[in-house]
N, C-alpha and C. Protein backbone atom coordinates (compact mmCIF):
# COMPACT_ATOMS: atom_id res chain seq x y z
N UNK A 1 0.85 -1.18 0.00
CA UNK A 1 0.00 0.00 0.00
C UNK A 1 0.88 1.23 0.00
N UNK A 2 0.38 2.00 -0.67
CA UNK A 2 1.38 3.38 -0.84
C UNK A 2 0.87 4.17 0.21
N UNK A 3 2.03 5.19 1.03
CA UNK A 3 1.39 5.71 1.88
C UNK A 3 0.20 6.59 2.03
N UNK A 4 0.23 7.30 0.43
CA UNK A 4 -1.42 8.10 0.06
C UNK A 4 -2.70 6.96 0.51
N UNK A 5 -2.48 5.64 0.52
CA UNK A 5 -3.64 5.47 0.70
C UNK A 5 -3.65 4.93 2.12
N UNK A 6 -2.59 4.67 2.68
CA UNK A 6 -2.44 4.69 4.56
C UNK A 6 -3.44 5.93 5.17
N UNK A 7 -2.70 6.64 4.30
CA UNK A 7 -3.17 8.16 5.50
C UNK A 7 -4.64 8.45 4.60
N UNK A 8 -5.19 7.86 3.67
CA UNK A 8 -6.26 8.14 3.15
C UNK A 8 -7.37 7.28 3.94
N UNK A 9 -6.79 5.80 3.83
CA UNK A 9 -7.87 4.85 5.23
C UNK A 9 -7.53 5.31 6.78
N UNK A 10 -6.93 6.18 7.23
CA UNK A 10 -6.57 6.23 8.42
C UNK A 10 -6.99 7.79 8.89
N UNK A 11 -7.62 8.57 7.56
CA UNK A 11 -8.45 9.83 7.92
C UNK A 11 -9.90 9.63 7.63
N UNK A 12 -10.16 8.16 7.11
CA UNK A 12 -11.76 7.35 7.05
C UNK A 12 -12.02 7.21 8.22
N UNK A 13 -11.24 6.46 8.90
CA UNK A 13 -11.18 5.23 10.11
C UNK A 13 -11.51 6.53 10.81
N UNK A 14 -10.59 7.59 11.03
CA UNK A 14 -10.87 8.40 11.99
C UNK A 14 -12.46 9.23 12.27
N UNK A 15 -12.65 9.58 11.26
CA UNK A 15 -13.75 10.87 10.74
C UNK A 15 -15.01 9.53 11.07
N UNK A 16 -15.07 8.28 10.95
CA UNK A 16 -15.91 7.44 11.49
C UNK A 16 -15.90 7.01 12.83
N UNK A 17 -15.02 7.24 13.29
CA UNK A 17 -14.86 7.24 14.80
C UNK A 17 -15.80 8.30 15.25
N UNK A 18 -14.81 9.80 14.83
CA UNK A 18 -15.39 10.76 15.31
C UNK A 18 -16.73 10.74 15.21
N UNK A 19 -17.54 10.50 14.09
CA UNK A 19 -18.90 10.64 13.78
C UNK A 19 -19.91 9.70 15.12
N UNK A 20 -19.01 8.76 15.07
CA UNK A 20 -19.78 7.52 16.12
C UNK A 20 -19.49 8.28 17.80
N UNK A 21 -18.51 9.18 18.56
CA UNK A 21 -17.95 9.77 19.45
C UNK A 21 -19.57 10.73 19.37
N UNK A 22 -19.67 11.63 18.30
CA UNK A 22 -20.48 12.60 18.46
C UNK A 22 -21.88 12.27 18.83
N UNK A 23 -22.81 11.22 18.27
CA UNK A 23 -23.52 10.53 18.07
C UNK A 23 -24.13 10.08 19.73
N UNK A 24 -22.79 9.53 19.84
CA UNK A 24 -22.47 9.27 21.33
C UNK A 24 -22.93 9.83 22.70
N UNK A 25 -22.46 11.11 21.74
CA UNK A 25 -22.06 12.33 23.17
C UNK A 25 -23.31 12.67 23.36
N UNK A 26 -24.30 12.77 22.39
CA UNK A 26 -25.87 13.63 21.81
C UNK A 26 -26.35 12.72 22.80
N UNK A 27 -26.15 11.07 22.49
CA UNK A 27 -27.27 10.01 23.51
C UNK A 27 -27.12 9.84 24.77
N UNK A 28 -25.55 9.87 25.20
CA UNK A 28 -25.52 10.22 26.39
C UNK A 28 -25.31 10.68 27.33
N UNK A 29 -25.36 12.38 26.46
CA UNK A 29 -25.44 13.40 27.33
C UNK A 29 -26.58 13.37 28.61
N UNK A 30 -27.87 13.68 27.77
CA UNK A 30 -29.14 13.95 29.19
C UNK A 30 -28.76 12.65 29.76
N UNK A 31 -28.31 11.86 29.53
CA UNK A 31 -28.57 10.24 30.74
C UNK A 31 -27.56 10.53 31.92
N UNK A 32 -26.04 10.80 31.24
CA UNK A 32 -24.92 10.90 32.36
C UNK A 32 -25.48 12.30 33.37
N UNK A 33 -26.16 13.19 32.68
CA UNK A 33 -26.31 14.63 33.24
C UNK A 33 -27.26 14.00 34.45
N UNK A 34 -28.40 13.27 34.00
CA UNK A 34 -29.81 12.90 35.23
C UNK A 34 -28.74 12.02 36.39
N UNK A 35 -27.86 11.23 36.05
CA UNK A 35 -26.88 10.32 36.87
C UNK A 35 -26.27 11.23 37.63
N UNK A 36 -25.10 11.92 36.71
CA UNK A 36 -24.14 12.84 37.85
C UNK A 36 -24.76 14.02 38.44
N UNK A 37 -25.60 14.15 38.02
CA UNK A 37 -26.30 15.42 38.76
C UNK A 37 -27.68 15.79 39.47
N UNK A 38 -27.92 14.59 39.88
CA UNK A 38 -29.08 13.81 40.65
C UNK A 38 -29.06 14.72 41.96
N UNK A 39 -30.55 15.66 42.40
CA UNK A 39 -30.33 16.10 43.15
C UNK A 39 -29.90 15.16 44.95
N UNK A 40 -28.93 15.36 45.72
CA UNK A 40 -29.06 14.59 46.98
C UNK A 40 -29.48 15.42 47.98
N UNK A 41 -30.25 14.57 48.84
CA UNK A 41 -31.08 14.58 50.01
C UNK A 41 -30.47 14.15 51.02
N UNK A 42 -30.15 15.86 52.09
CA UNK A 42 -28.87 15.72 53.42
C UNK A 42 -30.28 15.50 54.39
N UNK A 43 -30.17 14.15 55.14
CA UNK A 43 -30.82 14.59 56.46
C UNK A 43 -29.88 15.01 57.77
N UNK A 44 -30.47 15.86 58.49
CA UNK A 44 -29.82 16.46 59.83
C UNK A 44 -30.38 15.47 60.99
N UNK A 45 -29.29 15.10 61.68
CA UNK A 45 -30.01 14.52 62.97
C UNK A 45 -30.36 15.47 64.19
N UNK A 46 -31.22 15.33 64.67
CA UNK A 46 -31.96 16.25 65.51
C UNK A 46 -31.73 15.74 66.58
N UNK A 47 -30.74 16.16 67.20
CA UNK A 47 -30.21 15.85 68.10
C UNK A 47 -29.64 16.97 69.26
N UNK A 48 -31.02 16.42 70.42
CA UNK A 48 -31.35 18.12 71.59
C UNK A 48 -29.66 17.80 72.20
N UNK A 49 -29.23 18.74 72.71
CA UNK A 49 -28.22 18.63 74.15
C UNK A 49 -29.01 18.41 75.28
N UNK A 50 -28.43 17.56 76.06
CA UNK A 50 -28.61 16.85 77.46
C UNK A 50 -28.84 18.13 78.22
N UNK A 51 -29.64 18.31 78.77
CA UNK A 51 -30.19 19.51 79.98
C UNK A 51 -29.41 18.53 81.25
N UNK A 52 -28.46 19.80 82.00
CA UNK A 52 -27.85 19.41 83.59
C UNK A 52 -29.11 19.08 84.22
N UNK A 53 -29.10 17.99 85.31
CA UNK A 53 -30.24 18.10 86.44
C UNK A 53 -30.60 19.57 87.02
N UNK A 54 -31.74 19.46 87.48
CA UNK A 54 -32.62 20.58 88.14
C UNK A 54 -31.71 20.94 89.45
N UNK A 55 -31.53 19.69 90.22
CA UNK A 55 -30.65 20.08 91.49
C UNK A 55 -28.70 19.72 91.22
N UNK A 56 -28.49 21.25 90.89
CA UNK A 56 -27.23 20.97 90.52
C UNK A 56 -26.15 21.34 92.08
N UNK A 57 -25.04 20.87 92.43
CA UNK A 57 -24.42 22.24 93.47
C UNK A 57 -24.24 23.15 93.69
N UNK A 58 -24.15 23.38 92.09
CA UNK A 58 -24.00 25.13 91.99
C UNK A 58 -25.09 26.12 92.21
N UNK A 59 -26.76 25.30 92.15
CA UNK A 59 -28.00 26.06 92.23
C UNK A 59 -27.89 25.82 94.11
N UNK A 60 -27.46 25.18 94.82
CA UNK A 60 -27.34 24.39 96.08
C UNK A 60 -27.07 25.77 96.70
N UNK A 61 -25.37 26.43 96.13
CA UNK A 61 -24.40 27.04 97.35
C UNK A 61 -25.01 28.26 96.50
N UNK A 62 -26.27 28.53 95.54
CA UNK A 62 -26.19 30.06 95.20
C UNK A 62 -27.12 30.65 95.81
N UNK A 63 -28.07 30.16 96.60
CA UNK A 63 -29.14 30.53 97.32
C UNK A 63 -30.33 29.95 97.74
N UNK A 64 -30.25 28.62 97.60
CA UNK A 64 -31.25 27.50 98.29
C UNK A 64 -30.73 27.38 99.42
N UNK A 65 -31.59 28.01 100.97
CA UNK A 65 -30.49 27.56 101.92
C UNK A 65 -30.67 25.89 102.30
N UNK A 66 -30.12 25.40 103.19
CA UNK A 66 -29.88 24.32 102.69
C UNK A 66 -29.36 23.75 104.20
């Protein structure tokens, strides 16, 4: 094969690639987009802080006499 027709099947091969790449990109664009960009849902845990007891020492020596 002479090289005119190397680089003549090897700018076919390509430009059919490319065509099949583009084709590609069109079908699975919206699909990868709904996948990677799926909204996510954070839940927070609701979670109170522990209240000190009512009878602490410190409520004891501040003016409960005692």
């Amino acid at each position: 094969m002479a090289l005119r027709n190397v680089l003549s099947l090897c700018g076919r091969v390509g430009l059919v690639v490319a065509a099949f790449m583009f084709v590609a990109g069109i079908v699975a664009g919206p699909v990868l987009e709904k996948i990677l960009f799926s909204p996510l849902s954070v839940t927070e845990r609701n979670v109170q802080p522990a209240l000190p007891p009512s009878d602490t020492p410190s409520e004891r020596q501040a003016g409960k006499p005692g």
